[in-house]
C-alpha atoms as a PDB file:
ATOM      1  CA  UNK A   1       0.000   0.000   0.000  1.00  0.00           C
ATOM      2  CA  UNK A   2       1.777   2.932  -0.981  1.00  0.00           C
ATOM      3  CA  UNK A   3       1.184   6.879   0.221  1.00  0.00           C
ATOM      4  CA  UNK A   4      -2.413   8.442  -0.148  1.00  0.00           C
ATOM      5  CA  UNK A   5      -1.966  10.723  -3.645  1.00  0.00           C
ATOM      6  CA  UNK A   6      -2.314  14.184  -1.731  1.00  0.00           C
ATOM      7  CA  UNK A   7       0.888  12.691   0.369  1.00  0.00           C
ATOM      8  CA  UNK A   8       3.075  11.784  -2.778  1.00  0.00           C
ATOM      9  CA  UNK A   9       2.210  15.504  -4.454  1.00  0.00           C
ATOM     10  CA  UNK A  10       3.254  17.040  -1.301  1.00  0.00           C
ATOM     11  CA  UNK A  11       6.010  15.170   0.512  1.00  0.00           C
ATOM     12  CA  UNK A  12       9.235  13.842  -1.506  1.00  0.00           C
ATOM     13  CA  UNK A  13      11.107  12.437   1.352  1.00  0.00           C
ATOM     14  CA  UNK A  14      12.279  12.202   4.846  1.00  0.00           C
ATOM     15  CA  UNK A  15      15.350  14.958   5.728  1.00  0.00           C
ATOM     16  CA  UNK A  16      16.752  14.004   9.287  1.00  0.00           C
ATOM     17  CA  UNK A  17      15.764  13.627  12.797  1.00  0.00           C
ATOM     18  CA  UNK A  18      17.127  16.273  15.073  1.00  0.00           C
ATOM     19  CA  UNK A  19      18.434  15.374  18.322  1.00  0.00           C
ATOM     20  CA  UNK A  20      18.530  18.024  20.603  1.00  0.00           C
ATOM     21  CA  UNK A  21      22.213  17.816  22.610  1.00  0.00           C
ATOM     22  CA  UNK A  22      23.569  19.791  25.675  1.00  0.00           C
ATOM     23  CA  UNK A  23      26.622  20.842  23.466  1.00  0.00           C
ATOM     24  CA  UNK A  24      26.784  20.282  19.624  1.00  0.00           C
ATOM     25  CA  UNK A  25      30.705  20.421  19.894  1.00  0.00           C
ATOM     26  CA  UNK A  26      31.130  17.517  22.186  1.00  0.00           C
ATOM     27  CA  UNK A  27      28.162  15.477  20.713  1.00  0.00           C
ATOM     28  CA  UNK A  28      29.372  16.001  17.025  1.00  0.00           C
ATOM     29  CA  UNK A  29      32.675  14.211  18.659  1.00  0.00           C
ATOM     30  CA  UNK A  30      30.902  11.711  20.229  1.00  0.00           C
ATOM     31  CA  UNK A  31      28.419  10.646  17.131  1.00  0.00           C
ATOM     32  CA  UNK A  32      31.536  10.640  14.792  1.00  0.00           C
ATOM     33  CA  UNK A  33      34.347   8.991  16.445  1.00  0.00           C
ATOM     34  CA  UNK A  34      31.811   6.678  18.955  1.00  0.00           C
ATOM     35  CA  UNK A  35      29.397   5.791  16.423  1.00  0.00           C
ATOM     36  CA  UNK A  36      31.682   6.369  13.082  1.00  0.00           C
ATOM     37  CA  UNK A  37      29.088   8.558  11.741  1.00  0.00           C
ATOM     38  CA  UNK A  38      30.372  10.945   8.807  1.00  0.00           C
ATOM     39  CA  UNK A  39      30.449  15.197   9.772  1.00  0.00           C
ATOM     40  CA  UNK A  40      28.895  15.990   6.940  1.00  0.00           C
ATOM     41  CA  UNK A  41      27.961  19.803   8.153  1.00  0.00           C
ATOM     42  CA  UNK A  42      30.146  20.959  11.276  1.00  0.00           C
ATOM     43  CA  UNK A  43      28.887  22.906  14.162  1.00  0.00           C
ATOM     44  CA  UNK A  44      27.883  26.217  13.107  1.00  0.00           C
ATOM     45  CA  UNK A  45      25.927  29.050  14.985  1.00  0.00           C
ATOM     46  CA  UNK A  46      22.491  30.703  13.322  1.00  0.00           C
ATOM     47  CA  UNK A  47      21.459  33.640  15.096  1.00  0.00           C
ATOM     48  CA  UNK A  48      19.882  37.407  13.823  1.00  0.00           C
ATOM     49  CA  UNK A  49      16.345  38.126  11.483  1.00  0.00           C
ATOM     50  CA  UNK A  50      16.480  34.557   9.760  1.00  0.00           C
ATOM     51  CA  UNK A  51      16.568  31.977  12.420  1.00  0.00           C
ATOM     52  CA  UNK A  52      13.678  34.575  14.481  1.00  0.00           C
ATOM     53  CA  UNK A  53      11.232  34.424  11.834  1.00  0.00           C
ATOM     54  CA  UNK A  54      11.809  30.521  11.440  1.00  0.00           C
ATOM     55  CA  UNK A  55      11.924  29.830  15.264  1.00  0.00           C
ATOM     56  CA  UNK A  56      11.094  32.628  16.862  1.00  0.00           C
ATOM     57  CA  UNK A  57       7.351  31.500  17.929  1.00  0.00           C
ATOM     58  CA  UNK A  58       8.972  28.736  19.615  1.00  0.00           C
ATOM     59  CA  UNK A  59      12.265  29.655  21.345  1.00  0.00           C
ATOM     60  CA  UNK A  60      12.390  32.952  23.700  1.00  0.00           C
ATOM     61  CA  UNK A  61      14.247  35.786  22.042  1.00  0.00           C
ATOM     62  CA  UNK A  62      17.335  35.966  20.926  1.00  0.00           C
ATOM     63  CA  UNK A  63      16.771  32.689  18.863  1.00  0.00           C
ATOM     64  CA  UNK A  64      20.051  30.795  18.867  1.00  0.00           C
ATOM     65  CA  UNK A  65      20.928  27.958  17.295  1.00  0.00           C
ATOM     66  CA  UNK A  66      23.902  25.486  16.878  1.00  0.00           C
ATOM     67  CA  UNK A  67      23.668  22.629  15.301  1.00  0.00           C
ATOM     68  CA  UNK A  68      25.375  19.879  13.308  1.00  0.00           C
ATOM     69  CA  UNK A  69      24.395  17.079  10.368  1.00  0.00           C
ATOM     70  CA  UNK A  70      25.832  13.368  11.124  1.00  0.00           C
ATOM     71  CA  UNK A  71      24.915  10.417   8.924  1.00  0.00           C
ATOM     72  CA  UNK A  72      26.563   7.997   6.682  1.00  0.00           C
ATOM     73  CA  UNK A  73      26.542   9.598   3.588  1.00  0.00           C
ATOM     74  CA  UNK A  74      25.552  13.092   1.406  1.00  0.00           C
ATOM     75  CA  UNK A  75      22.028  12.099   1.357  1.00  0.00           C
ATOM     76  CA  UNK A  76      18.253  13.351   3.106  1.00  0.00           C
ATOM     77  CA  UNK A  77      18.579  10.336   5.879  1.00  0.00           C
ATOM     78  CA  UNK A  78      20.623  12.141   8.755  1.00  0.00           C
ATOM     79  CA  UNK A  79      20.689  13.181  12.108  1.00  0.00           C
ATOM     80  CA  UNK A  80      20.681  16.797  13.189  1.00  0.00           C
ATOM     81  CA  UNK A  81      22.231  17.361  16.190  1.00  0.00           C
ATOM     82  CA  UNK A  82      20.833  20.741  17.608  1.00  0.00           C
ATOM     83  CA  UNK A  83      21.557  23.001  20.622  1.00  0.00           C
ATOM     84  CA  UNK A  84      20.008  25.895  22.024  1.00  0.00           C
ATOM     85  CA  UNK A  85      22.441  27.757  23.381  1.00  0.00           C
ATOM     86  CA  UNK A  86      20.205  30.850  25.217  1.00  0.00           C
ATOM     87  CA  UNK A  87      17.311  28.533  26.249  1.00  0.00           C
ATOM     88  CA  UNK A  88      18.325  26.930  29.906  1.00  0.00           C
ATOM     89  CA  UNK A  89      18.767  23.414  30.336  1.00  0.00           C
ATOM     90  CA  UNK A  90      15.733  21.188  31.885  1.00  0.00           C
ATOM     91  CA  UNK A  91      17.091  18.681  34.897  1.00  0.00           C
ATOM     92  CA  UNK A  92      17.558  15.670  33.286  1.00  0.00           C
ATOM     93  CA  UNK A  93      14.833  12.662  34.623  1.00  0.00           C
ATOM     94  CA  UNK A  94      16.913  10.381  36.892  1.00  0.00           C
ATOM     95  CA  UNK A  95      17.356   6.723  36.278  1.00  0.00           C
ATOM     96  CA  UNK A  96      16.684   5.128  32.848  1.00  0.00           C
ATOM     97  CA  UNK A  97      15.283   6.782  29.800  1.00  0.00           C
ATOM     98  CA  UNK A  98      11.540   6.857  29.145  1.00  0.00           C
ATOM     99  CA  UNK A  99      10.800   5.862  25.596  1.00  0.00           C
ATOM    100  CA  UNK A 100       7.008   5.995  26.080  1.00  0.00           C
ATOM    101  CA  UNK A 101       6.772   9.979  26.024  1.00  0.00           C
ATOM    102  CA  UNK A 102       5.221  12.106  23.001  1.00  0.00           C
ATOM    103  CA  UNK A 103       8.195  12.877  21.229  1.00  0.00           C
ATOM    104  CA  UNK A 104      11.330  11.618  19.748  1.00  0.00           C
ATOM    105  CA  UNK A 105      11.293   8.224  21.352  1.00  0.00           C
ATOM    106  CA  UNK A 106      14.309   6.573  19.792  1.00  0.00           C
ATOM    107  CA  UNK A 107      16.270   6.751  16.626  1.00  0.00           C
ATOM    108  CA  UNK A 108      17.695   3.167  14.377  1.00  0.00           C
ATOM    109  CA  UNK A 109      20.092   2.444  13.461  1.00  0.00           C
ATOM    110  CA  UNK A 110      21.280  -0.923  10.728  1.00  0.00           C
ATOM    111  CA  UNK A 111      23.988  -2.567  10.972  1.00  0.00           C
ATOM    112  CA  UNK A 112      25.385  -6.271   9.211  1.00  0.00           C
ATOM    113  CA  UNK A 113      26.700  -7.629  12.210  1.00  0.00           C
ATOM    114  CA  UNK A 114      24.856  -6.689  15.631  1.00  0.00           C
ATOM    115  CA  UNK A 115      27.628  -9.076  17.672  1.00  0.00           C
ATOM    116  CA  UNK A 116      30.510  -6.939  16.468  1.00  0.00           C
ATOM    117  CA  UNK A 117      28.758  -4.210  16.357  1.00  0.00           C
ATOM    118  CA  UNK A 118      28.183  -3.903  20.250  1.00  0.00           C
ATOM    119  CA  UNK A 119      31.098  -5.132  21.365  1.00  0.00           C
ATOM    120  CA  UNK A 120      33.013  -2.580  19.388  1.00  0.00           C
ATOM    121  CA  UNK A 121      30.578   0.209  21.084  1.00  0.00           C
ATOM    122  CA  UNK A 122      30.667  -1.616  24.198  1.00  0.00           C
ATOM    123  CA  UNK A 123      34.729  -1.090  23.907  1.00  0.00           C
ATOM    124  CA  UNK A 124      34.296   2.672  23.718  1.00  0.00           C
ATOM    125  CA  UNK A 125      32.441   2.918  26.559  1.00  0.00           C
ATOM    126  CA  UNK A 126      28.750   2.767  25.289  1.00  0.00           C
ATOM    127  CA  UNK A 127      26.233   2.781  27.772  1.00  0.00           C
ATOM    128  CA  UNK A 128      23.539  -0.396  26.680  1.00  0.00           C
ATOM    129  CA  UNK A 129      19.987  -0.324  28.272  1.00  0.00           C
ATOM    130  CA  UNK A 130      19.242  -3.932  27.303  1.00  0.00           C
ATOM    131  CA  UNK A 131      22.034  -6.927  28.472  1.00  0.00           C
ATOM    132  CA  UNK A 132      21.331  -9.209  25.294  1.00  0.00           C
ATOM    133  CA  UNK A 133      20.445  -9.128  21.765  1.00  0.00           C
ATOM    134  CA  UNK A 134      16.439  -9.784  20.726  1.00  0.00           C
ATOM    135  CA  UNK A 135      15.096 -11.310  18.160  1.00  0.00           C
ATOM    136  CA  UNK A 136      12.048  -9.577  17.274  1.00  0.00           C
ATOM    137  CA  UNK A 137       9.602  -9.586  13.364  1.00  0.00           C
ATOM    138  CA  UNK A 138      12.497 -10.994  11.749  1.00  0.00           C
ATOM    139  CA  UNK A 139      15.393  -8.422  13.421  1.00  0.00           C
ATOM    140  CA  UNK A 140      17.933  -8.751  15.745  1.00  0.00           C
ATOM    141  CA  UNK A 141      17.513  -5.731  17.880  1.00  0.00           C
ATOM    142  CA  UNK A 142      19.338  -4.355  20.882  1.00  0.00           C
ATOM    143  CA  UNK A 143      19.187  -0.878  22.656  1.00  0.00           C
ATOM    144  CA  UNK A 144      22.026   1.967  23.980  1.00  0.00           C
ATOM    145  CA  UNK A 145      22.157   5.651  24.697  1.00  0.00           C
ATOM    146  CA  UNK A 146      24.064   8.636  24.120  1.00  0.00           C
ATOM    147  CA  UNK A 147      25.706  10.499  26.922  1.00  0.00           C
ATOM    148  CA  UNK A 148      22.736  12.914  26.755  1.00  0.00           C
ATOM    149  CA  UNK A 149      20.135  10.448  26.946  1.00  0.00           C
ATOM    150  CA  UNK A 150      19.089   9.852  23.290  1.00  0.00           C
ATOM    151  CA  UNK A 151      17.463   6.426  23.129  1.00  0.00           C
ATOM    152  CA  UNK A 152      19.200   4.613  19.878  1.00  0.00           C
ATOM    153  CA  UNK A 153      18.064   0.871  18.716  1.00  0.00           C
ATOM    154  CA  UNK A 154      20.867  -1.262  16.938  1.00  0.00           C
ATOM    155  CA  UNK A 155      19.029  -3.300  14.060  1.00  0.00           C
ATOM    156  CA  UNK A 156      20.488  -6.174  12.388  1.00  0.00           C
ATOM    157  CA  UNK A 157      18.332  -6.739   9.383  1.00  0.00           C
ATOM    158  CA  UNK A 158      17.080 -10.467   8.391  1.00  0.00           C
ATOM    159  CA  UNK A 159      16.570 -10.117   4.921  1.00  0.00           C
ATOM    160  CA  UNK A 160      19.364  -7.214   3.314  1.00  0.00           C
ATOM    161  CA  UNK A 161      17.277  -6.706   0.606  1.00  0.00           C
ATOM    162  CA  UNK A 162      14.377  -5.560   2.644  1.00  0.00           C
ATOM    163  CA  UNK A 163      13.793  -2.502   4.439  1.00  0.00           C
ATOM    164  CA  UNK A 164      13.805  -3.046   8.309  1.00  0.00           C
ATOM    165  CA  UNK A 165      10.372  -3.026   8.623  1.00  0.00           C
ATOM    166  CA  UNK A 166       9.715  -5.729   6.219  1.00  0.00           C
ATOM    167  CA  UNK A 167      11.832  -8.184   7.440  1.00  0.00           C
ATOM    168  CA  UNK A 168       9.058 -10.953   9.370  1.00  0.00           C
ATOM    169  CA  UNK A 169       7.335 -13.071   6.918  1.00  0.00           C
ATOM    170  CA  UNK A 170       4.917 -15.495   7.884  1.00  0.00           C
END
């Protein structure tokens, strides 16, 4: 079943997901030499009569913002990494991340060999919120965080010619 006809005229893709970080510097670092995700855009600043008419019904003034692109390659499917560097800090929720929150709840990520894959992250200090690997619709599935709390799934995909969600047949 493909995408109602008003949604194809309208829509031509998905851009990014924007995680929003403490400090863009240090998380650029971390996604990048943690994660081996590419810089494709370094940190920069957007401030002045721009960013305010784009954000400025949502941010207090001055509208600030710093902000990266990560992926793994020159194309729309990346992660922004965002700060806002004149809007204060919320205290963080103690204890484990709640994924069950309107919001960003989590972002995937594929890889070919989960095993490897963990234990490589695992070696860099990777914080994992689940002690084994699932098998779940045809994936192999476990989940980590950042250091600011970001909820990220590790998919290993069945079926390589499929996309994730595709992957359980009956």
């Amino acid at each position: 079943m493909g995408a109602p006809t008003y949604a194809r005229r309208m829509f031509t893709g998905f851009a990014h997901a924007a995680i929003c970080v403490a400090d863009v510097d240090q998380a650029t670092q971390w996604y990048s030499e943690v994660l081996g995700l590419q810089v494709l855009s370094p940190p920069y600043e957007m401030s002045g009569e721009a960013i305010e008419r784009d954000m400025g019904e949502l941010l207090p003034s001055p509208v600030v913002v710093k902000a990266a692109i990560v992926g793994l390659g020159a194309d729309d499917h990346v992660l922004e990494l965002i700060e806002y560097p004149e809007v204060p800090i919320r205290a963080a929720r103690p204890g484990r991340p709640v994924i069950t929150n309107p919001g960003l709840t989590h972002v995937g990520l594929v890889c070919d060999d989960i095993v490897t894959t963990r234990e490589e992250l695992e070696a860099r200090g990777v914080e994992f919120l689940t002690s084994e690997i699932a098998e779940v619709a045809g994936l192999r599935t476990t989940w980590f965080r950042d250091p600011w709390g970001t909820v990220l799934i590790l998919l290993e995909k069945r079926h390589r010619d499929r996309p994730y969600w595709g992957q359980y047949t009956a």
